[in-house]
Protein backbone atom coordinates (compact mmCIF):
# COMPACT_ATOMS: atom_id res chain seq x y z
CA UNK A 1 93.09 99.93 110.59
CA UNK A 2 89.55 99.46 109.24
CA UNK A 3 89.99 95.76 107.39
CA UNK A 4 90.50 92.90 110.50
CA UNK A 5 92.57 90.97 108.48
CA UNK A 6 95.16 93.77 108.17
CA UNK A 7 94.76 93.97 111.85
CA UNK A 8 95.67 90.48 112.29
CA UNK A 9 98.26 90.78 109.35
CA UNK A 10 99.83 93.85 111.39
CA UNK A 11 100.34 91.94 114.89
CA UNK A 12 101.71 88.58 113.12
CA UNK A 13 104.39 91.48 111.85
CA UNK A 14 104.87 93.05 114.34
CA UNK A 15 105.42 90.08 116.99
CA UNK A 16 107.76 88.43 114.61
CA UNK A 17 110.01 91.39 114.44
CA UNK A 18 109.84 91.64 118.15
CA UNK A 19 110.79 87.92 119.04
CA UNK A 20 113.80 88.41 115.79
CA UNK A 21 115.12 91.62 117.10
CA UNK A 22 114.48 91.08 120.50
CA UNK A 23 112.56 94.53 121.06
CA UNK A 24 109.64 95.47 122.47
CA UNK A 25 107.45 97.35 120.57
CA UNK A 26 104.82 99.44 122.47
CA UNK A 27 100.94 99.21 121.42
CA UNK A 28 100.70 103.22 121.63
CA UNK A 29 103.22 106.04 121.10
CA UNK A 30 103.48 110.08 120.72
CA UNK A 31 103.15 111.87 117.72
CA UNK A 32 105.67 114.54 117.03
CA UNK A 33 103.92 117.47 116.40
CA UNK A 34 107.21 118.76 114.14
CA UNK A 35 107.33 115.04 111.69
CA UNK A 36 103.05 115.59 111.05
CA UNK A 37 104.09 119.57 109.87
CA UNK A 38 107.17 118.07 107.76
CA UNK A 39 104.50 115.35 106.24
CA UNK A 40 101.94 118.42 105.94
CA UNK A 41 104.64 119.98 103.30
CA UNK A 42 104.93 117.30 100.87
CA UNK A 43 101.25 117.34 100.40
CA UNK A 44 99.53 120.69 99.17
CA UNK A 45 95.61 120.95 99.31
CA UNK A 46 95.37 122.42 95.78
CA UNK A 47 97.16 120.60 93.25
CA UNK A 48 97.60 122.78 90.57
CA UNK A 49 98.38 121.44 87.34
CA UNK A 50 99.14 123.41 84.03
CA UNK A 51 96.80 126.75 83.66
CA UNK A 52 94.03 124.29 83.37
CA UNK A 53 93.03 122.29 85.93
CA UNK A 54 92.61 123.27 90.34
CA UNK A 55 92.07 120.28 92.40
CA UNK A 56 91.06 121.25 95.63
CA UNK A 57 92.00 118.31 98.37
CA UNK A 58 90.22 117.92 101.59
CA UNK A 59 91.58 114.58 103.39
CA UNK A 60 91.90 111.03 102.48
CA UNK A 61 95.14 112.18 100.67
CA UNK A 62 96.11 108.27 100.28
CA UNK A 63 93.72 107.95 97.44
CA UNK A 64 95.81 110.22 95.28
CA UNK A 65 98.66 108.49 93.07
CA UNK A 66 101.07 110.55 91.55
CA UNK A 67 102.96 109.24 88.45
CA UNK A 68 104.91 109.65 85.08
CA UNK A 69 103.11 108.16 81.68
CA UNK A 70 106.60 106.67 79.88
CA UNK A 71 104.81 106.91 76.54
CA UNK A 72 104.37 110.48 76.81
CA UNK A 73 106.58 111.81 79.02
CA UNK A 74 103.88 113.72 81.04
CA UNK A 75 102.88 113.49 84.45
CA UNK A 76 99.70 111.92 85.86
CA UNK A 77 97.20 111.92 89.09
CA UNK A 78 95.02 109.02 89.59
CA UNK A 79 92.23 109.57 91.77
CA UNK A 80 90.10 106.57 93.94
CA UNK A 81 86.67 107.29 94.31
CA UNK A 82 83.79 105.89 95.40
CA UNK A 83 80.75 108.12 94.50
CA UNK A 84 81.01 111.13 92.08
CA UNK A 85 78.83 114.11 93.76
């Protein structure tokens, strides 16, 4: 995790839950190779929306927010960006 403070944040967490549960919860793990594929699938790297618009996506796929506008009915994609290029 980049920000400390979610670091810290993230051990308080996860230390509580251990002493509550009485678990032990290791500092590194495997990744299954078959849950990152299932993840891949819910994702697409064009979004294609309507016949108008392509949006071609290349990583940071957690700066995408997908939505529904109540007062029209119509969907929405909100995009976080830093600098426009």
């Amino acid at each position: 995790m980049p920000q400390e403070e979610l670091k810290e944040d993230f051990k308080t967490y996860t230390n509580e839950c251990q002493e509550d549960f009485d678990i032990n919860i290791s500092e590194s793990f495997e990744i299954s190779n078959s849950a990152v594929k299932k993840q891949a699938r819910y994702f697409k790297s064009v979004i294609k929306l309507d016949k108008n618009f392509h949006i071609y996506v290349h990583g940071q796929r957690e700066l995408i927010e997908k939505g529904v506008d109540s007062t029209n009915g119509m969907n929405y994609y909100k995009l976080y960006f830093e600098n426009e290029e």
